[in-house]
C-alpha atoms as a PDB file:
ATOM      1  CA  UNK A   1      19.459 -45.686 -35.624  1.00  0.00           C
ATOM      2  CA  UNK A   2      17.426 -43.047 -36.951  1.00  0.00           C
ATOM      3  CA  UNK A   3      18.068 -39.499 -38.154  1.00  0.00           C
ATOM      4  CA  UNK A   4      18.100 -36.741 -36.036  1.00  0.00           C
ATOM      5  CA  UNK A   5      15.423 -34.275 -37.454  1.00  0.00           C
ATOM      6  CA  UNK A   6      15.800 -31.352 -38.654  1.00  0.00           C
ATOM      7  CA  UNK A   7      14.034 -28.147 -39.952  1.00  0.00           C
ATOM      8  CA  UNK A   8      16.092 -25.388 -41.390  1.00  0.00           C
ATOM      9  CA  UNK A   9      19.249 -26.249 -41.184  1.00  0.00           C
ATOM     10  CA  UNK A  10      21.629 -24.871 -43.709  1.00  0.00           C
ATOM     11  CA  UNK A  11      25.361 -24.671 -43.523  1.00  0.00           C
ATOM     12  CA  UNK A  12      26.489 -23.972 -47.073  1.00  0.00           C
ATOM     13  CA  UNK A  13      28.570 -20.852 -47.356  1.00  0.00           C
ATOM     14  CA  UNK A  14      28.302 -19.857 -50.981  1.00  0.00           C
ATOM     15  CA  UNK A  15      31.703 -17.751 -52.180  1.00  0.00           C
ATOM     16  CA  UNK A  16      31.794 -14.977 -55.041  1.00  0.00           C
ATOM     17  CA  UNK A  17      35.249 -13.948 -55.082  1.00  0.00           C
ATOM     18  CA  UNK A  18      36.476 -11.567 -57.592  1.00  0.00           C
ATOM     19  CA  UNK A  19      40.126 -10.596 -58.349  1.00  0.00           C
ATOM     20  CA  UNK A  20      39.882  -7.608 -60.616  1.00  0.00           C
ATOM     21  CA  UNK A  21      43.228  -5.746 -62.283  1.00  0.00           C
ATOM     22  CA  UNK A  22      43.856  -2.482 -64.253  1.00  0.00           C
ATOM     23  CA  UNK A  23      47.133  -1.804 -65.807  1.00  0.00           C
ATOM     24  CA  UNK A  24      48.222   1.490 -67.001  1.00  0.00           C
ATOM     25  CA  UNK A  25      51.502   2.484 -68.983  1.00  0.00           C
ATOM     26  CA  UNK A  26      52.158   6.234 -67.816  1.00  0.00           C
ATOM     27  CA  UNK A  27      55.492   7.338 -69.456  1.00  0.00           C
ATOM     28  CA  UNK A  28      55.815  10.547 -67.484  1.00  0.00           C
ATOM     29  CA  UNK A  29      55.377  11.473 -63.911  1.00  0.00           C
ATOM     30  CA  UNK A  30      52.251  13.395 -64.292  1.00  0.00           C
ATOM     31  CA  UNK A  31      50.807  10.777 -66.082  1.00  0.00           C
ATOM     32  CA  UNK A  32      51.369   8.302 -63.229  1.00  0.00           C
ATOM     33  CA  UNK A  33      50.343  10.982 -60.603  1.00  0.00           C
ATOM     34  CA  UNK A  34      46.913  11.244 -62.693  1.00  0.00           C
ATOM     35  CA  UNK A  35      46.209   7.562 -62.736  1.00  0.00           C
ATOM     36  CA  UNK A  36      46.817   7.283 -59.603  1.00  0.00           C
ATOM     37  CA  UNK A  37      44.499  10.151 -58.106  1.00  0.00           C
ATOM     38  CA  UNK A  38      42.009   8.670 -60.967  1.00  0.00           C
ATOM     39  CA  UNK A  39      42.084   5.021 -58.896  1.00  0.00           C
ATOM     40  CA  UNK A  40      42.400   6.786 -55.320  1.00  0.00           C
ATOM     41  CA  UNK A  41      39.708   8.913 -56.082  1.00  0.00           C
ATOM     42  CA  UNK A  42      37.545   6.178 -57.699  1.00  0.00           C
ATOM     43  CA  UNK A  43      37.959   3.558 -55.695  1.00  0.00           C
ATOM     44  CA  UNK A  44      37.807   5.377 -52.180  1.00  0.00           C
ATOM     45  CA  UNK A  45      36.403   3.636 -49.101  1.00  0.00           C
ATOM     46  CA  UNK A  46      33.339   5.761 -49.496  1.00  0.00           C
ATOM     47  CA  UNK A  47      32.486   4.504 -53.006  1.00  0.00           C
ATOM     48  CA  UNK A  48      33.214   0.605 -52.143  1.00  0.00           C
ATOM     49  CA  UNK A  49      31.356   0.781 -49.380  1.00  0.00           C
ATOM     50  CA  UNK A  50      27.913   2.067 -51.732  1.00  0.00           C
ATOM     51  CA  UNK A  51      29.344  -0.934 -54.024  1.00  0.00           C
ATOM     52  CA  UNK A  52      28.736  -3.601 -51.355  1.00  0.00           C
ATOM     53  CA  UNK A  53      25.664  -1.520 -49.582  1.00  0.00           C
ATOM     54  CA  UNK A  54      24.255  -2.177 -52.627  1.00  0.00           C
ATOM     55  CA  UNK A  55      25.347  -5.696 -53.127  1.00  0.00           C
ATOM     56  CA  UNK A  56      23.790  -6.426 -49.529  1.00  0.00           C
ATOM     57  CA  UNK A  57      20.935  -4.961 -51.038  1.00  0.00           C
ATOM     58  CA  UNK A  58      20.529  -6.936 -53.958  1.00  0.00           C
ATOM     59  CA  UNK A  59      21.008 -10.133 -52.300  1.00  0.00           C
ATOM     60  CA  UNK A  60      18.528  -9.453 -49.335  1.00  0.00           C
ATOM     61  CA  UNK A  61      21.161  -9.128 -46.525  1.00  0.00           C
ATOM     62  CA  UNK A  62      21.125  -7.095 -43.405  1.00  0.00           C
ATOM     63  CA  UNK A  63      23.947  -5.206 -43.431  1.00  0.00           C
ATOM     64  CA  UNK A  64      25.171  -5.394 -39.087  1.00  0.00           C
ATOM     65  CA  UNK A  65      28.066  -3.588 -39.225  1.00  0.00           C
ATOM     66  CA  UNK A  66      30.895  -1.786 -41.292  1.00  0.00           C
ATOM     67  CA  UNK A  67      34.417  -1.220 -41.227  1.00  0.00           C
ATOM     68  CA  UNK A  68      36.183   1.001 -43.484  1.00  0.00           C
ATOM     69  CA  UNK A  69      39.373   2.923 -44.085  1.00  0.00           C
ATOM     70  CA  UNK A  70      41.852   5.018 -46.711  1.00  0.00           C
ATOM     71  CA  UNK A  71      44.805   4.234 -46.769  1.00  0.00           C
ATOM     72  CA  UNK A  72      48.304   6.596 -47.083  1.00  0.00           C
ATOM     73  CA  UNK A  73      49.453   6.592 -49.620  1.00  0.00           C
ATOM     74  CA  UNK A  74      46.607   4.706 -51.674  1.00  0.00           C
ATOM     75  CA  UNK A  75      44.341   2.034 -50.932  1.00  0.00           C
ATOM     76  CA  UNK A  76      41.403   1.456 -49.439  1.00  0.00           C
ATOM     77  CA  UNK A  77      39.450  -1.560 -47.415  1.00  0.00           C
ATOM     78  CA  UNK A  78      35.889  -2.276 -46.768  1.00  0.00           C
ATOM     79  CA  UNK A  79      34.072  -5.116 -44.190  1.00  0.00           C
ATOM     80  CA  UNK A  80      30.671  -5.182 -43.935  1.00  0.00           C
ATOM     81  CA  UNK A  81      29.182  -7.849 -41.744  1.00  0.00           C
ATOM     82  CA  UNK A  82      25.675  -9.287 -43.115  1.00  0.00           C
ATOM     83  CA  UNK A  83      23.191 -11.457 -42.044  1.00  0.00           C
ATOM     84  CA  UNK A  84      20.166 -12.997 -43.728  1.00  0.00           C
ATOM     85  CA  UNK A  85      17.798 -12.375 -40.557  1.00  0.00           C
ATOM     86  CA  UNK A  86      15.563  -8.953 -40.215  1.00  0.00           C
ATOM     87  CA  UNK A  87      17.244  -8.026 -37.276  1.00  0.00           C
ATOM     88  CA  UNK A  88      20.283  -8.212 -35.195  1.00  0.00           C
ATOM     89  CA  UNK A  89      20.299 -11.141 -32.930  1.00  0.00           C
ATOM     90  CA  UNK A  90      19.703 -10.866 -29.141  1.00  0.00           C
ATOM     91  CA  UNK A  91      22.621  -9.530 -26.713  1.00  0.00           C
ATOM     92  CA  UNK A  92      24.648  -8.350 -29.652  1.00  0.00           C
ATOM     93  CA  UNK A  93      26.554  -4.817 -28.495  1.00  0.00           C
ATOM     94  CA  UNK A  94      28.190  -3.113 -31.269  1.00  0.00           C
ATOM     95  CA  UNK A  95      29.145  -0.159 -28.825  1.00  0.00           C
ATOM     96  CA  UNK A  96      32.860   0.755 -28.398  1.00  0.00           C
ATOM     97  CA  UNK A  97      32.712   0.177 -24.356  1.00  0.00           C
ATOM     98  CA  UNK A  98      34.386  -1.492 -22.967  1.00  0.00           C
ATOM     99  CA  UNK A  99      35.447  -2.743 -26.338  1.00  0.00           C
ATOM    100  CA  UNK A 100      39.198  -3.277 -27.558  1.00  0.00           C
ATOM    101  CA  UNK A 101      41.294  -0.358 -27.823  1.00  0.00           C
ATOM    102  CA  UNK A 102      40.691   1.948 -30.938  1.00  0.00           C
ATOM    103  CA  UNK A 103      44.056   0.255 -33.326  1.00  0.00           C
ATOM    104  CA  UNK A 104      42.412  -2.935 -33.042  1.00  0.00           C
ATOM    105  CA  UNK A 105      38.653  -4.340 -34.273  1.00  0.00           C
ATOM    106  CA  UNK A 106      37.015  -7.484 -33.325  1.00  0.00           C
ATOM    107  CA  UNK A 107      33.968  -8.616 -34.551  1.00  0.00           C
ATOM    108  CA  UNK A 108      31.843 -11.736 -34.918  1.00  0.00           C
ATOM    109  CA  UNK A 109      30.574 -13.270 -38.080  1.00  0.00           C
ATOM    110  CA  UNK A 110      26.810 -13.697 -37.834  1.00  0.00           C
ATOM    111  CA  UNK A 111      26.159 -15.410 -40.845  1.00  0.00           C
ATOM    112  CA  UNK A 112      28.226 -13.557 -43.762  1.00  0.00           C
ATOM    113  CA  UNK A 113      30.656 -11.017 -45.226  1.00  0.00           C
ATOM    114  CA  UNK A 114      31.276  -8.540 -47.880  1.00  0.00           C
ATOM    115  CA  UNK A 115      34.665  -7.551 -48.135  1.00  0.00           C
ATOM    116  CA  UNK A 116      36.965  -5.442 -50.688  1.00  0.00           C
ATOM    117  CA  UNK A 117      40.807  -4.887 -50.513  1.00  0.00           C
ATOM    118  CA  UNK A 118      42.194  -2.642 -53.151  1.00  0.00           C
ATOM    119  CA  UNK A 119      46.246  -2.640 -53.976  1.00  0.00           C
ATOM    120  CA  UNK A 120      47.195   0.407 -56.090  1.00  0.00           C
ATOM    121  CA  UNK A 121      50.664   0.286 -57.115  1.00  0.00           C
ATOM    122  CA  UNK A 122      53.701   1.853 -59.278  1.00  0.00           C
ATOM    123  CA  UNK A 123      56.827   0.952 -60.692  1.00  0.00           C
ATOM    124  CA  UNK A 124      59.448   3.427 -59.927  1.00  0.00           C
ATOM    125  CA  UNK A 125      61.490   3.416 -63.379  1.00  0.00           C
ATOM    126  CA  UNK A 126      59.528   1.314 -65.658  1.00  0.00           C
ATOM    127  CA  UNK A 127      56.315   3.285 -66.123  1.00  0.00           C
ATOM    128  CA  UNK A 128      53.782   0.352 -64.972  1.00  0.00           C
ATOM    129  CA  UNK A 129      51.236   0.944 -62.737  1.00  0.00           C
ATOM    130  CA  UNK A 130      48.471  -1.296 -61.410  1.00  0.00           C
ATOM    131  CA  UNK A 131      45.479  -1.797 -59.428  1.00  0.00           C
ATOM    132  CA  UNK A 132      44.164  -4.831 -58.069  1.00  0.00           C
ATOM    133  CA  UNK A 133      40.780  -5.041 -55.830  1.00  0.00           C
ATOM    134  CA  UNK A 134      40.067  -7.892 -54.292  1.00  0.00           C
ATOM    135  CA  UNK A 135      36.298  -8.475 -53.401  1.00  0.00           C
ATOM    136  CA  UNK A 136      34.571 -11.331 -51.503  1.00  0.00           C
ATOM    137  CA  UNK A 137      30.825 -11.977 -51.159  1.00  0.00           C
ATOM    138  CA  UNK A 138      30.209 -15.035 -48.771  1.00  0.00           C
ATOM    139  CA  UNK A 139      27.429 -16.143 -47.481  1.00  0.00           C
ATOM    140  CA  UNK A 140      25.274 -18.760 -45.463  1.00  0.00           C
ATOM    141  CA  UNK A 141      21.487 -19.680 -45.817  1.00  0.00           C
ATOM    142  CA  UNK A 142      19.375 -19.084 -48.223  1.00  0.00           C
ATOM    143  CA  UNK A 143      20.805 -15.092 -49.424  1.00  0.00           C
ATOM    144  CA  UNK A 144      22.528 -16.150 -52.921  1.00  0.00           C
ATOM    145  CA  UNK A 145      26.103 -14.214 -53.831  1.00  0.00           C
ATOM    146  CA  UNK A 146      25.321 -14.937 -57.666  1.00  0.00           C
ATOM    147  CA  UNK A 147      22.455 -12.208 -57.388  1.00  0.00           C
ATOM    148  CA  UNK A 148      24.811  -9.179 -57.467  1.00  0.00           C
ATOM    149  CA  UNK A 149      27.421 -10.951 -60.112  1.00  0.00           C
ATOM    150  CA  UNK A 150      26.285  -8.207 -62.823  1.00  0.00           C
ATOM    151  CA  UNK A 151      26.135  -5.664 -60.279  1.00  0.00           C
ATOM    152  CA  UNK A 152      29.866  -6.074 -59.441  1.00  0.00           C
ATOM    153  CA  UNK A 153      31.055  -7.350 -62.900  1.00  0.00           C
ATOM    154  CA  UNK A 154      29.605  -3.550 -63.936  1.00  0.00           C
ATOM    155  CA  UNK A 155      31.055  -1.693 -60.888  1.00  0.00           C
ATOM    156  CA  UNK A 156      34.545  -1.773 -61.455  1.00  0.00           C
ATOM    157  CA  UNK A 157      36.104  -0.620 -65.068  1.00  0.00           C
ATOM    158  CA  UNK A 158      38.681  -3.747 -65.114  1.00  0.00           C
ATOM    159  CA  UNK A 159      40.925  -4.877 -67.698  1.00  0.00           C
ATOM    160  CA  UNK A 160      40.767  -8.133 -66.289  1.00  0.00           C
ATOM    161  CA  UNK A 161      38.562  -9.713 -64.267  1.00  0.00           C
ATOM    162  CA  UNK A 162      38.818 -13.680 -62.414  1.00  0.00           C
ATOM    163  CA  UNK A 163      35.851 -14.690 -60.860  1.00  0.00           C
ATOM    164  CA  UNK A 164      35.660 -18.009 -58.468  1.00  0.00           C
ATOM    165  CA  UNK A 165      32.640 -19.081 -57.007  1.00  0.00           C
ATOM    166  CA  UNK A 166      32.992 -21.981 -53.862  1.00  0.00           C
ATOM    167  CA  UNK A 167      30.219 -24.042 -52.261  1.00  0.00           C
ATOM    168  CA  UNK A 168      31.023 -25.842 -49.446  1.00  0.00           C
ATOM    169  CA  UNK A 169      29.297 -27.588 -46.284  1.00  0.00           C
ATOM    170  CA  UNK A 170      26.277 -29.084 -47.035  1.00  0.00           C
ATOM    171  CA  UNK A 171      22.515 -28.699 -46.298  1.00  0.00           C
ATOM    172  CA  UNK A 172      19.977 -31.207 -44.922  1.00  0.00           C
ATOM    173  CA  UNK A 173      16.521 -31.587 -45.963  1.00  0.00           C
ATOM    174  CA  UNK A 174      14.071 -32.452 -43.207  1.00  0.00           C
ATOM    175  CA  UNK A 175      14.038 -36.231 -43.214  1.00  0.00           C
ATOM    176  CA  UNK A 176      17.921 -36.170 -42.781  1.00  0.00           C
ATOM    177  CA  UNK A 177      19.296 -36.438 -46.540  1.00  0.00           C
ATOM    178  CA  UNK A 178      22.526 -34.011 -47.843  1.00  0.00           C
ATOM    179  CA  UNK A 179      22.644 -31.528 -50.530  1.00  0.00           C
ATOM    180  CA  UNK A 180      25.738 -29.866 -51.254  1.00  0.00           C
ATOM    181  CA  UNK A 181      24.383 -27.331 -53.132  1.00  0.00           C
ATOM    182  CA  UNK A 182      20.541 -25.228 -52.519  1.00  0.00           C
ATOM    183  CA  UNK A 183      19.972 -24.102 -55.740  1.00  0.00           C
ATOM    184  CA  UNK A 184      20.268 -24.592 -59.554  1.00  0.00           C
ATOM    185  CA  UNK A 185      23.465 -22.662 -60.992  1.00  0.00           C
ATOM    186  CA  UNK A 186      23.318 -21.987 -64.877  1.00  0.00           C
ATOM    187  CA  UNK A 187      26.281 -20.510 -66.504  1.00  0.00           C
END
């Protein structure tokens, strides 16, 4: 039987995902208090969002829609929905009518995501406090995550940093043959 053709067809999502953690020992109070307003104030959902703006940027993505939001007490999430095409595709409505009611959001994945989750946290006795941010850049085609990996490394002042990047799917060429990865990685 003989292959099907075809031309363009790439379904490789390509994950950077980035855990990154900062640990501070406040003895007193105040000292917690300033930490955290330091990590609410510097990792808002207004600054993430010009982190991953900017990450879209870098790796050539379209940026078709964003969700954000603060949360009380601290915290703060940021989706932005990204696709590697110059425009929108036809038929999609991003209006709020008739659209679900405002508590809930739906949305459709084009192509790709950015996404950042932060967890601020502090121990009530011991004098340990935390933040974690979680941050995902996936996507499909040919737009590369690895493109903003300095970008992001140098965005967020981290104690520690984990980094995982996933390939998975698989591409084919146009006489029918699989390759599970589209491009040469160097470390």
């Amino acid at each position: 039987m003989d292959k099907i053709r075809l031309h363009g067809f790439n379904n490789l999502t390509k994950t950077l995902s980035f855990n990154i953690y900062d640990v501070c020992y406040a003895v007193t109070d105040v000292q917690n208090q300033e930490y955290m307003d330091y990590i609410d104030e510097a990792y808002n959902a207004e600054r993430l969002t010009q982190i991953l703006e900017d990450v879209a940027n870098i790796i050539g993505a379209k940026i078709l829609n964003i969700a954000k939001a603060d949360y009380d007490p601290l915290g703060a999430s940021v989706t932005i929905l990204i696709s590697e095409e110059g425009h929108a595709p036809e038929g999609m409505n991003n209006s709020e009518e008739p659209g679900p009611v405002p508590e809930a959001v739906v949305a459709h994945l084009d192509k790709s995501h950015l996404t950042v989750h932060t967890y601020p946290e502090s121990h009530p006795d011991f004098g340990i406090s935390t933040f974690r941010a979680d941050i995902d850049v996936s996507t499909c085609g040919m737009i590369s995550p690895l493109k903003a990996l300095n970008f992001l490394i140098h965005s967020f002042e981290s104690d520690i940093l984990t980094i995982d990047y996933r390939v998975r799917g698989f591409t084919r060429d146009v006489i029918g043959n699989k390759h599970f990865i589209d491009r040469q990685i160097n470390s």
